[in-house]
Protein backbone atom coordinates (compact mmCIF):
# COMPACT_ATOMS: atom_id res chain seq x y z
CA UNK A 1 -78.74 165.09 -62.37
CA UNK A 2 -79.10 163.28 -59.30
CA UNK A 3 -75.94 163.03 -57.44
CA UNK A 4 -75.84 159.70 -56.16
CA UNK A 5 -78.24 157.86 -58.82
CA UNK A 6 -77.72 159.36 -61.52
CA UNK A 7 -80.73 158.96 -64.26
CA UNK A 8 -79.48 156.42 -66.99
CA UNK A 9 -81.32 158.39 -69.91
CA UNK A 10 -79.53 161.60 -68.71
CA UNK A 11 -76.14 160.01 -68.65
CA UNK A 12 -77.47 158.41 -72.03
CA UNK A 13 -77.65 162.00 -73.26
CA UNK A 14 -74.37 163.34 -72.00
CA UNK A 15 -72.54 160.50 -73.07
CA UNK A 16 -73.60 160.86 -76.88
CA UNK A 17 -73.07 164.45 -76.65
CA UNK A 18 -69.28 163.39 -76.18
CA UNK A 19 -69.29 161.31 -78.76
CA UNK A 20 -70.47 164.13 -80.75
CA UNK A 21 -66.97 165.65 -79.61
CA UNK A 22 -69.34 168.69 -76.89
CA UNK A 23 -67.11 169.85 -74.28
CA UNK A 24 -69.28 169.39 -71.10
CA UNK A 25 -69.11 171.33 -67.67
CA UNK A 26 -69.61 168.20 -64.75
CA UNK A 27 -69.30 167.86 -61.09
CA UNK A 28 -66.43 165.50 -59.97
CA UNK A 29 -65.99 164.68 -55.87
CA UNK A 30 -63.58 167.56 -55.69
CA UNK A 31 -64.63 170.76 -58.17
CA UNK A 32 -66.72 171.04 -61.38
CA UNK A 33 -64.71 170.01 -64.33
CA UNK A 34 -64.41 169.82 -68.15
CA UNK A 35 -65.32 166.41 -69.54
CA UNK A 36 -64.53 166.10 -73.18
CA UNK A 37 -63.71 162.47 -75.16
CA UNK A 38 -59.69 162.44 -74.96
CA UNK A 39 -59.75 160.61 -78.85
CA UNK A 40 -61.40 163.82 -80.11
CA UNK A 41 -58.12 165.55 -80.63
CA UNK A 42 -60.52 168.80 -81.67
CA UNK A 43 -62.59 168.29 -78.53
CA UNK A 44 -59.33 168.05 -77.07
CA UNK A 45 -57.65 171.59 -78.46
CA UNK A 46 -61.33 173.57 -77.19
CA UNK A 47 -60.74 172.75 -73.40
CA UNK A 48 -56.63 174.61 -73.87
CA UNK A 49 -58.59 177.23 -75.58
CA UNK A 50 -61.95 177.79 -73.35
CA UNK A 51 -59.64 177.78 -70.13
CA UNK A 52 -56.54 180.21 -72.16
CA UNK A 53 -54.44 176.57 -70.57
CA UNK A 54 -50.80 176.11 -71.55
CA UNK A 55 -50.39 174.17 -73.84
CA UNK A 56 -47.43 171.89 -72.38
CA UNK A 57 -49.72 171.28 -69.40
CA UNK A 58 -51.27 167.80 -70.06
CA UNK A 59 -55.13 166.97 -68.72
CA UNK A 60 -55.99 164.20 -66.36
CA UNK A 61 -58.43 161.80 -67.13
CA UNK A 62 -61.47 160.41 -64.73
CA UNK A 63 -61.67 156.45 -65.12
CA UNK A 64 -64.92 154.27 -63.92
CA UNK A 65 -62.69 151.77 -62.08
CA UNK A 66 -59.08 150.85 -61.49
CA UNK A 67 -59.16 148.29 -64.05
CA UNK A 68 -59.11 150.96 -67.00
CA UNK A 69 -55.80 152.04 -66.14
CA UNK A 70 -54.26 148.92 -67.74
CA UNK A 71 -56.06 149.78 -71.01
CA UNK A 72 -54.57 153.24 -70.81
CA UNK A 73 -50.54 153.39 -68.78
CA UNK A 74 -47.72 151.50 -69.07
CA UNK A 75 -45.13 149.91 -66.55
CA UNK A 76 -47.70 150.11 -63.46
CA UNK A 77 -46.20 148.65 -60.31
CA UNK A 78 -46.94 148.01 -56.76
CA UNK A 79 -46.38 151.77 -56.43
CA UNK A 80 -49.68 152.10 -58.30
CA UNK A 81 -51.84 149.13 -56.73
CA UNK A 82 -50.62 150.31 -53.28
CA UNK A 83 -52.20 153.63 -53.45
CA UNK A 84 -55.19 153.01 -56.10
CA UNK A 85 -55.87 150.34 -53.06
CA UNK A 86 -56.12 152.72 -50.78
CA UNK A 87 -57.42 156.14 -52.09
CA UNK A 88 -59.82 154.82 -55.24
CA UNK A 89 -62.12 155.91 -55.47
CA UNK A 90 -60.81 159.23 -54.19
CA UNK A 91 -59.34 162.73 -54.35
CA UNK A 92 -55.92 161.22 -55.71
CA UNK A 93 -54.60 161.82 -59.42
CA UNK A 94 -51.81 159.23 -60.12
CA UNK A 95 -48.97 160.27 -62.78
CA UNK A 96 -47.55 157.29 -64.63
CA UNK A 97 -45.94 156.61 -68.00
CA UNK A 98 -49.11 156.99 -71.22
CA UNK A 99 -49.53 154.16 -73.25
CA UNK A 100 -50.26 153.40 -76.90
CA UNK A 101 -53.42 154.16 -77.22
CA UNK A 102 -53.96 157.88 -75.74
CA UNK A 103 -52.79 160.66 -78.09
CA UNK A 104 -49.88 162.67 -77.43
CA UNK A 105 -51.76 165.78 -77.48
CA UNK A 106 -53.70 164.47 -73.96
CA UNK A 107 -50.23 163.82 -72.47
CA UNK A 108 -49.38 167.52 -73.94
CA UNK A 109 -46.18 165.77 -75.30
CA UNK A 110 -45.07 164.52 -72.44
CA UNK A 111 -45.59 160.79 -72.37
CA UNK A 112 -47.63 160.55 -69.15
CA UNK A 113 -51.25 160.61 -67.94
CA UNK A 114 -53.23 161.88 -64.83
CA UNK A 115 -55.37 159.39 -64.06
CA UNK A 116 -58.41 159.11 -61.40
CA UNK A 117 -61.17 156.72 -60.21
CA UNK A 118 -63.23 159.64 -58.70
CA UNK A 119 -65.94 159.08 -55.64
CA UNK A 120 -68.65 161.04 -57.54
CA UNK A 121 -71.36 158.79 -59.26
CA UNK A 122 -72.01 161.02 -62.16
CA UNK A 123 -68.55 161.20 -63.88
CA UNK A 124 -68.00 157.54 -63.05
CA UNK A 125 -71.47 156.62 -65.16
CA UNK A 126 -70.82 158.76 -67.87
CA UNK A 127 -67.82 156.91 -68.11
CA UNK A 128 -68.94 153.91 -67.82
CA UNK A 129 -71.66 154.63 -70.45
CA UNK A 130 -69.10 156.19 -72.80
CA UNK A 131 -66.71 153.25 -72.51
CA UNK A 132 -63.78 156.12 -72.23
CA UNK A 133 -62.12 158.05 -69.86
CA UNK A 134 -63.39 161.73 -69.92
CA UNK A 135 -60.93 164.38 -69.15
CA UNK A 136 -61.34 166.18 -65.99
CA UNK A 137 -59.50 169.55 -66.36
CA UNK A 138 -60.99 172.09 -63.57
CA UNK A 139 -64.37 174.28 -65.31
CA UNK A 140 -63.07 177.82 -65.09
CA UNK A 141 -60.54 180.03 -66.44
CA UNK A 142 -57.17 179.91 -65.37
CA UNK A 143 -56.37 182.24 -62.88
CA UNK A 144 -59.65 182.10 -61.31
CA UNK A 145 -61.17 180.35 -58.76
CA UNK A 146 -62.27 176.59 -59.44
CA UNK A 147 -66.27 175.70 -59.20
CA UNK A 148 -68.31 173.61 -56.48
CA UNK A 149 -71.42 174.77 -57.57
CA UNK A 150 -72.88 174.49 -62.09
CA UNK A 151 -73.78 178.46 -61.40
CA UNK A 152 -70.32 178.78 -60.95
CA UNK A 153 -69.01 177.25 -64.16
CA UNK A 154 -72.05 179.35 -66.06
CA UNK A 155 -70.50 183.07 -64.81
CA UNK A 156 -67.02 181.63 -65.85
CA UNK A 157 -67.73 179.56 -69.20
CA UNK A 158 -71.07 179.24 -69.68
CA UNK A 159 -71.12 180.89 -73.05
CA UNK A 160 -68.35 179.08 -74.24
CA UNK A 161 -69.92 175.26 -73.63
CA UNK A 162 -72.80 174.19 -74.48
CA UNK A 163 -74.06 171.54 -71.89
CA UNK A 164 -73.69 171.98 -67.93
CA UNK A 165 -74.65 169.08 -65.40
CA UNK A 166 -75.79 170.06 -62.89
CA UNK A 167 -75.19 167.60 -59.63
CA UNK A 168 -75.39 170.01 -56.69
CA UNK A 169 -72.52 171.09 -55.01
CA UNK A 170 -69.30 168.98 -54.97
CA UNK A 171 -68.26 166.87 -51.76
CA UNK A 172 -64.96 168.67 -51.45
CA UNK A 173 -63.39 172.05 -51.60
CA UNK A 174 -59.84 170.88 -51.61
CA UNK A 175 -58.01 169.81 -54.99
CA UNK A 176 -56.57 166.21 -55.64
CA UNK A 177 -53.38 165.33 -54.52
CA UNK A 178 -51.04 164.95 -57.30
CA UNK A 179 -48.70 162.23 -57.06
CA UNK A 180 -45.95 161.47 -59.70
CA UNK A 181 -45.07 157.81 -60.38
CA UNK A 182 -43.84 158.30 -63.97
CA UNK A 183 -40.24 158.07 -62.81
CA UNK A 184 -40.31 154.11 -62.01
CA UNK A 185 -38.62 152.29 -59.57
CA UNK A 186 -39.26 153.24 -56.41
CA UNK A 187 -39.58 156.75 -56.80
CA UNK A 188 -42.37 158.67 -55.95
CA UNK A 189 -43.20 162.65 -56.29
CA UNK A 190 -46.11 164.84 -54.81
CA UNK A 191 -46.35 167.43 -57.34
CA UNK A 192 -49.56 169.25 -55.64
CA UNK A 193 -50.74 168.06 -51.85
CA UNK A 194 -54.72 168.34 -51.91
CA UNK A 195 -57.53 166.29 -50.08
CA UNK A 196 -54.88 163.58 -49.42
CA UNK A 197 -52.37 164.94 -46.74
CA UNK A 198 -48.46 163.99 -47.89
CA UNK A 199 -48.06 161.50 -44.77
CA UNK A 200 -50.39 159.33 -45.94
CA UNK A 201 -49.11 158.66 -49.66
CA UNK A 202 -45.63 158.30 -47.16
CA UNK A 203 -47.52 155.54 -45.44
CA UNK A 204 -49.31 153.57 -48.22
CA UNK A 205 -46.21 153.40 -50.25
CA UNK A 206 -43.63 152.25 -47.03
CA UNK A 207 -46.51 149.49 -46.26
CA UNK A 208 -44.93 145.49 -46.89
């Protein structure tokens, strides 16, 4: 799939092969990742059991555009538009408080999501397509190395998925930054510092 444009008919494809609840290897900006429907609670269960994941350790979802995260958290404040401002689409995954409508089993219990607008055109259009957020857990077995490249996903978990898009290599060899904004207020955690270096969160959030 083209990496920039990609083809309508084969997002058309991919995104009705969700629907039919296929977990589905896809470049993101920063590594090759798992896209599954987050509704499909069985789709769901297959990405903790292809990647041997823990099970309390909840999956982050890729979004189209910052608007979707209204459909999908709770309580966002000007913590939230400060940095989705700044670093959307980007390598940034924002922690805030789930809401209503995502399953608990997403959220692995814990009442918050990992949410994304990412820079790469082809999970954004599936999305977009889909009318969901896809889940964007990293394609390979825990412990290993993630993948910037579909061969790499195939030697890890090929023969455990049936569909791999391949979009070239990825843009980035760094993970997202993590930053926590579940706890409300003013309080803000980095819980993993990636492609966005910890001074600038620092900055975006201090801005007036």
């Amino acid at each position: 799939m083209h990496p920039d444009e990609p083809e309508p008919e084969l997002v058309a494809y991919v995104a009705e092969r969700l629907n039919q609840g296929d977990v589905i290897g896809m470049p993101t900006d920063t590594f090759y990742g798992l896209a599954v429907d987050p509704v499909n609670l069985r789709a769901v269960e297959r990405i903790y059991e292809i990647k041997k994941r823990a099970k309390y350790k909840p999956l982050s979802l890729l979004l189209s555009e910052v608007s979707q995260s209204y459909e999908l958290a709770r309580d966002l404040d000007t913590a939230f538009d400060r940095l989705t401002e700044k670093f959307w689409p980007g390598p940034l995954t924002i922690i805030v408080k789930a809401g209503g409508k995502l399953p608990l089993r997403v959220t692995a219990q814990t009442g918050n999501v990992a949410l994304r607008v990412p820079e790469a055109a082809i999970p954004r259009a599936v999305v977009a397509k889909l009318g969901l957020p896809i889940t964007a857990t990293a394609a390979n077995m825990s412990g290993l190395p993630e993948c910037t490249h579909a061969n790499g996903v195939q030697e890890q978990i090929g023969d455990q998925i049936p569909l791999i898009v391949d979009g070239g290599p990825t843009s980035r060899t760094q993970p997202t930054t993590i930053v926590d904004l579940s706890g409300g207020g003013s309080s803000w955690m980095i819980l993993r510092e990636g492609a966005i270096p910890t001074h600038e969160i620092a900055l975006a959030l201090q801005r007036a």
